[in-house]
N, C-alpha and C. Protein backbone atom coordinates (compact mmCIF):
# COMPACT_ATOMS: atom_id res chain seq x y z
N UNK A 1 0.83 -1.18 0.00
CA UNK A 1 0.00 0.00 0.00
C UNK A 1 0.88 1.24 0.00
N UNK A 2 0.60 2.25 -0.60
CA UNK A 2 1.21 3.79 -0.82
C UNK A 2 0.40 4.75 0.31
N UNK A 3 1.36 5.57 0.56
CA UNK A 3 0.91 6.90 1.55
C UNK A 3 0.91 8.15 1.06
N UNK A 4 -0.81 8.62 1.25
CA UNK A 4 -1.02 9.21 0.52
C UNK A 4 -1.14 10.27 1.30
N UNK A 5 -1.06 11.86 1.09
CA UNK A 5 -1.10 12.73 1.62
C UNK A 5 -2.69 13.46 0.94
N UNK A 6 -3.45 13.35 1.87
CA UNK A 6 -4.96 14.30 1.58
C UNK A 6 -5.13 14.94 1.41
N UNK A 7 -5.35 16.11 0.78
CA UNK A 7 -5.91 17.52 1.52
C UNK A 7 -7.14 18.17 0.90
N UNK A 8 -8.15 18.36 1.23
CA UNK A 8 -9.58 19.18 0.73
C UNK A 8 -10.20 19.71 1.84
N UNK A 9 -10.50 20.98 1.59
CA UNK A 9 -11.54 22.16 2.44
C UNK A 9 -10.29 21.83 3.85
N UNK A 10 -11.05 21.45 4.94
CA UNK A 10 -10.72 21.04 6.28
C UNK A 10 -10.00 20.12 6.67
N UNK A 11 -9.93 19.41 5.77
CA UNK A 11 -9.15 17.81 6.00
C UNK A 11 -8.12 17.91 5.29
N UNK A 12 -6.99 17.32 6.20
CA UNK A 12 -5.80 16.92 5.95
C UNK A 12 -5.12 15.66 6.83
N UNK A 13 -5.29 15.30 5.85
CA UNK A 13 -5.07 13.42 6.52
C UNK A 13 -3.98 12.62 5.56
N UNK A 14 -2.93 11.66 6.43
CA UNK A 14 -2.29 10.68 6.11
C UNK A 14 -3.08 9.56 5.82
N UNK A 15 -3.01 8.62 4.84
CA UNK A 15 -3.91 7.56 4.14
C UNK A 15 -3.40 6.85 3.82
N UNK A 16 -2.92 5.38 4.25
CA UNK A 16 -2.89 4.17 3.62
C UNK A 16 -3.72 3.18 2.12
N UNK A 17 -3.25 3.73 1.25
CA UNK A 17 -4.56 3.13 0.31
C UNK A 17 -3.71 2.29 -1.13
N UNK A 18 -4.26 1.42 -1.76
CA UNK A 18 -3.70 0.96 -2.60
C UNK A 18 -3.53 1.85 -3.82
N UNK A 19 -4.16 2.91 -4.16
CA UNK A 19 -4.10 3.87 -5.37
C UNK A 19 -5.10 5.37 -4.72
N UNK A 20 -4.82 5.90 -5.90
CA UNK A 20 -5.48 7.60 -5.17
C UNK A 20 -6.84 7.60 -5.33
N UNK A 21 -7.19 6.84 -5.64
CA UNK A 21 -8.93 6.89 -6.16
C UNK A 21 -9.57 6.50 -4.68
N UNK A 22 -8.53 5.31 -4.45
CA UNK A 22 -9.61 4.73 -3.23
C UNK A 22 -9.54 5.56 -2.09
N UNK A 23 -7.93 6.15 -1.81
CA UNK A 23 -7.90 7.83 -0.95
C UNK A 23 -8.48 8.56 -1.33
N UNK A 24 -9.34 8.84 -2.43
CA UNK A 24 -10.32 10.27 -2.64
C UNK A 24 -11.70 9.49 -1.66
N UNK A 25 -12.02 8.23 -2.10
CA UNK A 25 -13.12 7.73 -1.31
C UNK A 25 -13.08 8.02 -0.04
N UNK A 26 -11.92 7.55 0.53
CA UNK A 26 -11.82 7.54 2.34
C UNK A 26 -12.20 8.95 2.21
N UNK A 27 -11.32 10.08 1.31
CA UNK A 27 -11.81 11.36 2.17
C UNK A 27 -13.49 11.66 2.07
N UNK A 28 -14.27 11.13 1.31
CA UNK A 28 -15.34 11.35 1.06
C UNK A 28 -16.16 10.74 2.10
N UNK A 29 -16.05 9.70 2.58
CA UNK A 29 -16.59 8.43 3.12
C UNK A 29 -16.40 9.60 4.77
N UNK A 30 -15.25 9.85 5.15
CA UNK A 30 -14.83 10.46 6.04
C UNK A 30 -15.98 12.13 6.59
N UNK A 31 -15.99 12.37 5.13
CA UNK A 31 -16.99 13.61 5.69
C UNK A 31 -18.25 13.13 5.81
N UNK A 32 -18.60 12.39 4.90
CA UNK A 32 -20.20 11.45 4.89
C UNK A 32 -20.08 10.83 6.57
N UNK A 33 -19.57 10.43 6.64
CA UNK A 33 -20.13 9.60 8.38
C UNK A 33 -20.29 10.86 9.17
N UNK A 34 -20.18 11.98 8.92
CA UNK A 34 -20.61 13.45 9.59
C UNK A 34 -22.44 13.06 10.08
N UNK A 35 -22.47 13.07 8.52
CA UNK A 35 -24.12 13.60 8.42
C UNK A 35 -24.94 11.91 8.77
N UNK A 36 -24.26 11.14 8.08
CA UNK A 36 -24.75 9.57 8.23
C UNK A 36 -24.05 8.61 8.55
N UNK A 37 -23.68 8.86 10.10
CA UNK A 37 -22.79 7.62 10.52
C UNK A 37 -23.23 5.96 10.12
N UNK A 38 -22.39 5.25 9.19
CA UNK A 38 -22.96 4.30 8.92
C UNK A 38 -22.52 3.30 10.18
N UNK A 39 -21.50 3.73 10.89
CA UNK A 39 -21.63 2.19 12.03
C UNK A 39 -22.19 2.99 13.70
N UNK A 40 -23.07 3.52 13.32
CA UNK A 40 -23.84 4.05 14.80
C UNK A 40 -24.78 3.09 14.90
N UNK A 41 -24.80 2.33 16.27
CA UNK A 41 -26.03 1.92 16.87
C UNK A 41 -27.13 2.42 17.10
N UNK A 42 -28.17 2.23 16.83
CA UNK A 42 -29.23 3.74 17.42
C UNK A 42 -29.25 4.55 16.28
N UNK A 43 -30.34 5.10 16.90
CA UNK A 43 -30.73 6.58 16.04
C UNK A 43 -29.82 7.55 16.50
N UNK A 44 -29.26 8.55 15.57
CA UNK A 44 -28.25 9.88 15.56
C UNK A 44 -28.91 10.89 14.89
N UNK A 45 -29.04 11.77 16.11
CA UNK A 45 -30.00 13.11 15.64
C UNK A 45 -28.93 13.93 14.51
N UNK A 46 -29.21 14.51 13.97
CA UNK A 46 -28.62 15.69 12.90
C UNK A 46 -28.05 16.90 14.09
N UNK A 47 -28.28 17.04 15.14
CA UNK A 47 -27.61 17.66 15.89
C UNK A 47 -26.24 17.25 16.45
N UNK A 48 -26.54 15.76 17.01
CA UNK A 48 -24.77 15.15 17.47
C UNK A 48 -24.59 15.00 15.96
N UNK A 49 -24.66 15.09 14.63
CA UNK A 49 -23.06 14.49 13.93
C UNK A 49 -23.00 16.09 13.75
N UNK A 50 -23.81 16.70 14.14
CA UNK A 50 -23.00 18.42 13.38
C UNK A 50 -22.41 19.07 14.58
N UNK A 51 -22.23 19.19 15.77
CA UNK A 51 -21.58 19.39 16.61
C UNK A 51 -20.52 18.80 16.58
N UNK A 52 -20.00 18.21 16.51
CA UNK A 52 -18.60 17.61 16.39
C UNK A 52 -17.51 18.63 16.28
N UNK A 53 -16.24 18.60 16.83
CA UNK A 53 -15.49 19.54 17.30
C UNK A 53 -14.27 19.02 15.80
N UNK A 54 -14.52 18.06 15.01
CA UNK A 54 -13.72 17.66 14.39
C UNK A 54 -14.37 17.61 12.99
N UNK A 55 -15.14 18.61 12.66
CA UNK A 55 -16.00 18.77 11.69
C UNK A 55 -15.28 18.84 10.50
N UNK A 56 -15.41 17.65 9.19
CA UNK A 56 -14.93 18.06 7.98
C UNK A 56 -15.66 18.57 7.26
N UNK A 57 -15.07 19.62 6.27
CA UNK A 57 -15.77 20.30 5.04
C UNK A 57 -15.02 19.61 3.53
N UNK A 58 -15.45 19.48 3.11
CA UNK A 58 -14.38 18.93 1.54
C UNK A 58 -14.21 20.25 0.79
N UNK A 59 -13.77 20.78 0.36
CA UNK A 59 -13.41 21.49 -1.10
C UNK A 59 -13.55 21.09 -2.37
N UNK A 60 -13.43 21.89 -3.24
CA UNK A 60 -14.14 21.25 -4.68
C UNK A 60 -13.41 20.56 -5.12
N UNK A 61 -12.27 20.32 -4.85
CA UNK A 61 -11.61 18.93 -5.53
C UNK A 61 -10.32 18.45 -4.12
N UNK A 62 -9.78 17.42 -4.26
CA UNK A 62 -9.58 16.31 -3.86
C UNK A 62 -7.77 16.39 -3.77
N UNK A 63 -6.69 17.20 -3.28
CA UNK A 63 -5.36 17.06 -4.01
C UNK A 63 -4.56 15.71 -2.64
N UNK A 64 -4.33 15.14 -3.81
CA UNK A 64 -3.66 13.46 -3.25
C UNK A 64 -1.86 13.88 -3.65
N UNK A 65 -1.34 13.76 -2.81
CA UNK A 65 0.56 13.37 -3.39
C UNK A 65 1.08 12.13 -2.04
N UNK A 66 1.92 11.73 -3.69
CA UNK A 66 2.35 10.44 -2.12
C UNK A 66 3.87 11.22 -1.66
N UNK A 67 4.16 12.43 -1.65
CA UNK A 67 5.11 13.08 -1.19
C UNK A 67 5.17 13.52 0.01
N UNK A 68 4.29 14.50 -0.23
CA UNK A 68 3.88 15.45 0.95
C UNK A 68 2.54 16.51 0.92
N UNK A 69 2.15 16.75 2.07
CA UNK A 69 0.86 18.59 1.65
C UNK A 69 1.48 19.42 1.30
N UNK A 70 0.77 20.10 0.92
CA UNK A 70 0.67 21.31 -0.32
C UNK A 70 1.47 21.56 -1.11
N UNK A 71 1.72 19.90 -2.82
CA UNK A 71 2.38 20.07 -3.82
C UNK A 71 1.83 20.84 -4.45
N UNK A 72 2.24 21.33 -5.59
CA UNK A 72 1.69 22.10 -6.71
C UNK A 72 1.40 20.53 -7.68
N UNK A 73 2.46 19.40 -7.62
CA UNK A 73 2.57 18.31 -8.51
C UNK A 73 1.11 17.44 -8.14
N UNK A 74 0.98 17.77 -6.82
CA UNK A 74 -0.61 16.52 -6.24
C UNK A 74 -2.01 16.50 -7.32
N UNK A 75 -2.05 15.47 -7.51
CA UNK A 75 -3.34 14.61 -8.28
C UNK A 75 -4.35 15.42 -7.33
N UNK A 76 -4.91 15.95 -8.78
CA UNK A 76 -6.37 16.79 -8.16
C UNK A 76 -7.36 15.97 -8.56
N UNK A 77 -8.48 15.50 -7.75
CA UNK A 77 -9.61 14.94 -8.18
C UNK A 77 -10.86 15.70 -7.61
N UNK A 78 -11.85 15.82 -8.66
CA UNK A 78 -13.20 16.59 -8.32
C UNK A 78 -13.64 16.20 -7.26
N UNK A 79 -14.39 16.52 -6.26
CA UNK A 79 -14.80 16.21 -5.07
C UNK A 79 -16.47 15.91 -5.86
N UNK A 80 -16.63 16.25 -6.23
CA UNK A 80 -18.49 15.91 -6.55
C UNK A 80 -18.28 14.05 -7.35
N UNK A 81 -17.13 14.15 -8.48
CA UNK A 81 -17.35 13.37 -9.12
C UNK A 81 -16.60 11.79 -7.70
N UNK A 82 -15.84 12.25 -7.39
CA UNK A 82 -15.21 11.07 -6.11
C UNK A 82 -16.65 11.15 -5.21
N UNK A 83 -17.23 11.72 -4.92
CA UNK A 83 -18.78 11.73 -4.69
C UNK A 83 -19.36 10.79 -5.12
N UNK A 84 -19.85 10.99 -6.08
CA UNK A 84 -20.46 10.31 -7.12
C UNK A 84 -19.87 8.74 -6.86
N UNK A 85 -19.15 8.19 -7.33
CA UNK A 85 -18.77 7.52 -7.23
C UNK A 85 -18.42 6.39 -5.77
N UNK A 86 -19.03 7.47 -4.85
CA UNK A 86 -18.64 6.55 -3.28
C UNK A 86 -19.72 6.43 -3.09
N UNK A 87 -21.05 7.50 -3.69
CA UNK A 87 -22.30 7.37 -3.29
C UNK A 87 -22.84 5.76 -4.58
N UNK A 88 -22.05 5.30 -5.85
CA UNK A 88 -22.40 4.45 -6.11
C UNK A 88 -22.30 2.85 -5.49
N UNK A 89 -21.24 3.03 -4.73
CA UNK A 89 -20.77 1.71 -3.91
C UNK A 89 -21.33 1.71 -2.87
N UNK A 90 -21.45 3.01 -2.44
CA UNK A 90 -22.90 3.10 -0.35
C UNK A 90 -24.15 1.88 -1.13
N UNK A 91 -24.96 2.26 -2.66
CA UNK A 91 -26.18 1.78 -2.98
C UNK A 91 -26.04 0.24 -3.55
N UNK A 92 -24.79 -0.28 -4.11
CA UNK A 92 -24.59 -1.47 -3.96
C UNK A 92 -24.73 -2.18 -2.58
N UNK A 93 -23.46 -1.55 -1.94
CA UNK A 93 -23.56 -2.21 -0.34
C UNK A 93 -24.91 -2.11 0.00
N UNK A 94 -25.51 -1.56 0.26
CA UNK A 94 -27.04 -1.43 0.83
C UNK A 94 -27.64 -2.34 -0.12
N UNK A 95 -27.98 -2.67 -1.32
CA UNK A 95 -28.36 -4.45 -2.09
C UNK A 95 -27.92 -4.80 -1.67
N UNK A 96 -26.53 -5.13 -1.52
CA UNK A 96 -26.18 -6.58 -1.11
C UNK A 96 -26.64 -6.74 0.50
N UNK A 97 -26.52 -6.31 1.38
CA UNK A 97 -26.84 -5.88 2.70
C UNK A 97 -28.14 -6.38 2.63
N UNK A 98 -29.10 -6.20 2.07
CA UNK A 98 -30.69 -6.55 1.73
C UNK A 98 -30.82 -8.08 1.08
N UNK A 99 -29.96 -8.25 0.46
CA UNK A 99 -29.72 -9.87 -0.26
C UNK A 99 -29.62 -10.62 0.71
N UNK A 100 -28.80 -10.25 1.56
CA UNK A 100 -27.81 -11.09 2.76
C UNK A 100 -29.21 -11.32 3.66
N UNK A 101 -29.65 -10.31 3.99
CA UNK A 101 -30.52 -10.39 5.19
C UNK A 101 -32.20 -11.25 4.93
N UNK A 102 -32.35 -11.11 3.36
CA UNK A 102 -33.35 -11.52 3.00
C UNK A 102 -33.42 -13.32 3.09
């Protein structure tokens, strides 16, 4: 696995990932459990995930380097379209999740 250096809006995070695509996910996946924690027990009001003292925002795109933060050289990826794309694998998992249980 490669180490990837994050950075969008608020977040700046070190990332273990096999390629930069699947580090644009984590950062996505990362702000999403804000609003929709997917491993909360219980119901989670919209008040506890927005209070959080560790609140991420994303920026409009995504800059990945396995160097260091703030290259000029870092792989920029759109934040809507790495979106897109994490929100297509949440709606698989949720079929299969429904397959399993059925």
């Amino acid at each position: 696995m490669a180490k990837f250096y994050v950075e969008s809006g608020t977040l700046r995070a070190i990332v273990d990932s096999a390629d930069a695509d699947r580090a644009a996910l984590w950062a996505i996946h990362t702000a999403m459990e804000q609003v929709m924690p997917l491993d909360a027990v219980g119901e989670v009001s919209l008040e506890q995930t927005c209070d959080a003292s560790d609140h991420v925002s994303l920026g409009e795109s995504i800059q990945l380097s396995e160097i260091g933060f703030g290259r000029e050289d870092a792989l920029q990826i759109d934040t809507f379209e790495a979106f897109q794309h994490w929100n297509q694998l949440f709606v698989a998992m949720e079929k299969l999740q429904k397959l399993l249980l059925s």
